[in-house]
N, C-alpha and C. Protein backbone atom coordinates (compact mmCIF):
# COMPACT_ATOMS: atom_id res chain seq x y z
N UNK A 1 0.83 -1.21 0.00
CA UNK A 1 0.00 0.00 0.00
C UNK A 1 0.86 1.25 0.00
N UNK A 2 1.83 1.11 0.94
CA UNK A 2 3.14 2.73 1.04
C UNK A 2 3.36 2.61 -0.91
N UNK A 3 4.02 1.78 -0.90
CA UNK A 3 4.39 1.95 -2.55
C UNK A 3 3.69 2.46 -3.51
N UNK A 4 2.19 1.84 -3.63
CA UNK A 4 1.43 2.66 -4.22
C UNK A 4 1.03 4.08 -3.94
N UNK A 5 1.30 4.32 -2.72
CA UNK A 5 0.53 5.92 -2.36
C UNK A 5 1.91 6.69 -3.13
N UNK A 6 3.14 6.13 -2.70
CA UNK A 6 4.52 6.66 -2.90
C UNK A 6 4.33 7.00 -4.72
N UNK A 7 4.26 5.96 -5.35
CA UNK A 7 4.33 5.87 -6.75
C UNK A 7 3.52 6.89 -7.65
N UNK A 8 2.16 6.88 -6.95
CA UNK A 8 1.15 7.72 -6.90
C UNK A 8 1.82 9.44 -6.70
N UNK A 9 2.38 9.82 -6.13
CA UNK A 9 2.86 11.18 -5.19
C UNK A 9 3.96 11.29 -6.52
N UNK A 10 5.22 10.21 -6.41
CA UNK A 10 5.85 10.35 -7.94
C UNK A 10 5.46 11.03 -9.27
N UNK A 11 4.76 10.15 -9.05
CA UNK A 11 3.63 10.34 -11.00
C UNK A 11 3.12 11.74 -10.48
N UNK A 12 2.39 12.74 -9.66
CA UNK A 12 2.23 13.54 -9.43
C UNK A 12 3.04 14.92 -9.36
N UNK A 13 4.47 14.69 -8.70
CA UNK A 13 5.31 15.05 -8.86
C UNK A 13 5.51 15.40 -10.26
N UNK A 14 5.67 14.83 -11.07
CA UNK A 14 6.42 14.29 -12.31
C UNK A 14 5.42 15.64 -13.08
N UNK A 15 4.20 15.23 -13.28
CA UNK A 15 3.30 15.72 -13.65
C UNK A 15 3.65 17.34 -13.74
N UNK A 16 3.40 17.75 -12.47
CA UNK A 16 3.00 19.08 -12.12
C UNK A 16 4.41 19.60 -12.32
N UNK A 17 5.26 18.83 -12.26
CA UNK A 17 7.13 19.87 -12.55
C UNK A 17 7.12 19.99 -14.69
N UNK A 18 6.33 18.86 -15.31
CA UNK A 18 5.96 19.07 -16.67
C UNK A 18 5.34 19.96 -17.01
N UNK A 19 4.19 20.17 -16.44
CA UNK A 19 3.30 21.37 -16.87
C UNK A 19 3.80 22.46 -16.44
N UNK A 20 4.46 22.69 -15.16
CA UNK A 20 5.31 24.10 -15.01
C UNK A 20 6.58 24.20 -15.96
N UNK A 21 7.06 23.30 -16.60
CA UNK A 21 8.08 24.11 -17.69
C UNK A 21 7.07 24.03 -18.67
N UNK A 22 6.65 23.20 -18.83
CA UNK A 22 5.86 23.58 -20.17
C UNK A 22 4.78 24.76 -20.39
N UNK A 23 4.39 25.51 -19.47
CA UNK A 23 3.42 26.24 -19.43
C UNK A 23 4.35 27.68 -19.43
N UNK A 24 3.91 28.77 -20.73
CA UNK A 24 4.59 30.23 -20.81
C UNK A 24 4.35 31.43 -19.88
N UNK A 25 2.87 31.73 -19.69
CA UNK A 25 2.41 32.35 -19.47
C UNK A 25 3.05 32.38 -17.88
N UNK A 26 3.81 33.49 -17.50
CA UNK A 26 4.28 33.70 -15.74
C UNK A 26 3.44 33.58 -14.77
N UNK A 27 2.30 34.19 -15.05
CA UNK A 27 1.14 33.96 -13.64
C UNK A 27 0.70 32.76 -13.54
N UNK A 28 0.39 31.56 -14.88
CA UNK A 28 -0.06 30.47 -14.39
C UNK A 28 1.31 29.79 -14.03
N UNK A 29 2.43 29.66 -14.23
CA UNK A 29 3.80 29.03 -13.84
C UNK A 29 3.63 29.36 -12.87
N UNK A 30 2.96 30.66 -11.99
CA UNK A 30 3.21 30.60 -10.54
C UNK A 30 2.51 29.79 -9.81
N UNK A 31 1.47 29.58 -10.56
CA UNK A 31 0.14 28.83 -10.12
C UNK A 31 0.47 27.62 -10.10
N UNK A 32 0.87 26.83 -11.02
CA UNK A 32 1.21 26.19 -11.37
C UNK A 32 2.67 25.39 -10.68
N UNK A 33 3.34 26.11 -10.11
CA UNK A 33 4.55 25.97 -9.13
C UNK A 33 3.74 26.20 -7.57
N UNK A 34 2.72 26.34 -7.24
CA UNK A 34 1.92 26.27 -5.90
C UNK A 34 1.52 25.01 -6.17
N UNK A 35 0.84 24.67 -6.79
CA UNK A 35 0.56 23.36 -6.84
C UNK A 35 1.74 22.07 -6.94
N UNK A 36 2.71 22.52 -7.24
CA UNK A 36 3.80 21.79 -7.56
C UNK A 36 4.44 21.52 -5.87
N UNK A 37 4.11 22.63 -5.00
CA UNK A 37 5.09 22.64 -3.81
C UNK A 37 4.12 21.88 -3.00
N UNK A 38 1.99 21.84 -3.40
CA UNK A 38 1.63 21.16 -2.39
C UNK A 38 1.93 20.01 -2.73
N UNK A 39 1.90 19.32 -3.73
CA UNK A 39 2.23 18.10 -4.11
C UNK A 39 3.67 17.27 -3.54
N UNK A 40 4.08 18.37 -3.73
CA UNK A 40 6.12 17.71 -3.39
C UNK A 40 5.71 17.75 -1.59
N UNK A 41 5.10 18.84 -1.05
CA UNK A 41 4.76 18.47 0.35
C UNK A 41 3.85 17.10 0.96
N UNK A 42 3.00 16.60 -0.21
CA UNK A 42 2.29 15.29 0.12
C UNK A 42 3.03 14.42 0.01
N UNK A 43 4.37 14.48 -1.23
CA UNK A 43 5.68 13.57 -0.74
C UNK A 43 6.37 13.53 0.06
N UNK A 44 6.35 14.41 0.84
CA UNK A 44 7.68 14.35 1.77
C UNK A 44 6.27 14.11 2.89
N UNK A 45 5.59 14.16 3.07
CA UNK A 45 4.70 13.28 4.45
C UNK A 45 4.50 11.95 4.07
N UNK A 46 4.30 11.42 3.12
CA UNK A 46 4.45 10.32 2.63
C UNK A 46 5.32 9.78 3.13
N UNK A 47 6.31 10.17 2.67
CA UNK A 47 8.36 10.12 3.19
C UNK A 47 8.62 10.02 4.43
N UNK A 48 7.32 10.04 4.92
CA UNK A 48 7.68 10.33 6.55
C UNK A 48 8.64 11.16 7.36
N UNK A 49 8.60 12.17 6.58
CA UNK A 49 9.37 14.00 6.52
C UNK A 49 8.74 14.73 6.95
N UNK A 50 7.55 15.18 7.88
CA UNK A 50 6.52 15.86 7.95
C UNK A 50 7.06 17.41 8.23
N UNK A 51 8.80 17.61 8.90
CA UNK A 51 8.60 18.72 9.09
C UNK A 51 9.48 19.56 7.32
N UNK A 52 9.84 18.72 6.90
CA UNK A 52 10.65 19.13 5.60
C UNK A 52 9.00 19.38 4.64
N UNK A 53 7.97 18.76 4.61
CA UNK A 53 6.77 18.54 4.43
C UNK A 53 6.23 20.34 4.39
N UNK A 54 5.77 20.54 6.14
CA UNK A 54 5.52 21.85 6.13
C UNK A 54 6.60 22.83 5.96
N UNK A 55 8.05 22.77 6.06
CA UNK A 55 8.63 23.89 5.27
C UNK A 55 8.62 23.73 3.87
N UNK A 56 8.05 22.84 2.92
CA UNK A 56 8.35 22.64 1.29
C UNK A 56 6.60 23.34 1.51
N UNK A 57 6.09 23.25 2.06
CA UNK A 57 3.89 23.59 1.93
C UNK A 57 4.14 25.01 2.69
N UNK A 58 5.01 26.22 3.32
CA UNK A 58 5.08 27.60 3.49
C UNK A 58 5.81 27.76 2.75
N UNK A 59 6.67 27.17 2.21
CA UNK A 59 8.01 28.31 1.23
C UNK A 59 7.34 27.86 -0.67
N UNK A 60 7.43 26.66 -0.60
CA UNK A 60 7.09 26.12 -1.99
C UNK A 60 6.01 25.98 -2.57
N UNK A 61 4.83 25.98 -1.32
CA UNK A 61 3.38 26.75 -2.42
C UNK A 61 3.23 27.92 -1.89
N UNK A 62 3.64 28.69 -1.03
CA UNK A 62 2.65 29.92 -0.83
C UNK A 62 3.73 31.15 -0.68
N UNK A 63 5.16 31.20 -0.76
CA UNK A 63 5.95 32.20 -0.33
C UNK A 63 6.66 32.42 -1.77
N UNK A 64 6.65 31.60 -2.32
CA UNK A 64 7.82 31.58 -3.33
C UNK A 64 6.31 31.78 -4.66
N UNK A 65 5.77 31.23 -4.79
CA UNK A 65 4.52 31.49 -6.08
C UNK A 65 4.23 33.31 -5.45
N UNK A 66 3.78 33.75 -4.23
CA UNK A 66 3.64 34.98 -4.37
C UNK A 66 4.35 35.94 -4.54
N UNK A 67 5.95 35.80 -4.36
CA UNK A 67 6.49 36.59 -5.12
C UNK A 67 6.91 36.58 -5.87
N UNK A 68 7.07 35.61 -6.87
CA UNK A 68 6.93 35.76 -8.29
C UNK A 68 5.52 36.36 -9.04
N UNK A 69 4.42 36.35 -8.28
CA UNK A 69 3.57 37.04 -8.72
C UNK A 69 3.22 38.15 -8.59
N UNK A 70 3.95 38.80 -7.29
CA UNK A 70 4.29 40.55 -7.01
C UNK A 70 5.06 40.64 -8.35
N UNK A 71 6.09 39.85 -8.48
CA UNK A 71 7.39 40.87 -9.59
C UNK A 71 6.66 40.92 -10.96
N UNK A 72 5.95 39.95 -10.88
CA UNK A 72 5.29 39.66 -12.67
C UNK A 72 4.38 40.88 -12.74
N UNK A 73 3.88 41.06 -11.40
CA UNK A 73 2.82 42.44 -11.36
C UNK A 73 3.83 43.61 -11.67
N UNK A 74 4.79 43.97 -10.60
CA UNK A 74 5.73 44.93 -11.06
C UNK A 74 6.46 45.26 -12.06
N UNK A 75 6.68 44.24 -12.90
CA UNK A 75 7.28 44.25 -14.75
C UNK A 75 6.26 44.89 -15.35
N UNK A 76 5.12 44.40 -15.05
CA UNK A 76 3.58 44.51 -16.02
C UNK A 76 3.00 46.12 -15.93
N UNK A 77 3.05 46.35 -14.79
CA UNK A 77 3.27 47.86 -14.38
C UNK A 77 4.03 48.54 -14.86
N UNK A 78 5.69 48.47 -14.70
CA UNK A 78 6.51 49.40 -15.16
C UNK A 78 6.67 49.44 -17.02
N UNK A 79 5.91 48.63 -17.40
CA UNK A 79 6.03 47.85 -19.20
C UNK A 79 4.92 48.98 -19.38
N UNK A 80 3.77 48.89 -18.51
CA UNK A 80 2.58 49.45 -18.75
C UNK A 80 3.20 51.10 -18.42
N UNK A 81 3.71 51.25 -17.80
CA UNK A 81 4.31 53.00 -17.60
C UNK A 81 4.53 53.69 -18.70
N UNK A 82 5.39 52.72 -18.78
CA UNK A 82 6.59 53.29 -19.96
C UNK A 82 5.87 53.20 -21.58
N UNK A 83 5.35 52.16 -21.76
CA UNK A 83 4.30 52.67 -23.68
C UNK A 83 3.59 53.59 -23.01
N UNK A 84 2.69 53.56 -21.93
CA UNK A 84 1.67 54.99 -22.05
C UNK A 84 2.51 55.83 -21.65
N UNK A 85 3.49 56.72 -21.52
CA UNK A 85 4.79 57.66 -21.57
C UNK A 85 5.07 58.16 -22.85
N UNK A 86 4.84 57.34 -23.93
CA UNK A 86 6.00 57.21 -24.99
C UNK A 86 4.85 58.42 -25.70
């Protein structure tokens, strides 16, 4: 049963690190990398890691996706400044 849940969490893994390179668009890569960190956090409890678990589930879905989504805001802004300037 561990093996399968394990194998399961793998293939999941696997998954969600594919669709974040494969996906262009920055805001869903961030999205897309939140989901990636809860997932890698259901591996490492799996793993019987629980506290590597909740630091990969505060830094790797929710600290690290939001600021890449502040800066993507702040490019988008200063891009947006500068043509209406011109």
């Amino acid at each position: 049963m561990d093996e399968a849940v394990i194998a399961v969490a793998l293939v999941l893994v696997a998954a969600c690190a594919t669709v974040a390179v494969a996906t262009r668009d920055p805001v869903r890569q961030a999205l897309v990398l939140s989901v990636l960190g809860v997932v890698l956090a259901v591996l490492f409890t799996v793993l019987q890691a629980p506290d590597v678990g909740l630091s990969q589930l505060a830094v790797g879905s929710a600290l690290t996706p939001l600021l890449l989504l502040l800066t993507v805001r702040k490019v988008r802004r200063r891009r947006h400044r500068e043509e209406g300037g011109k």
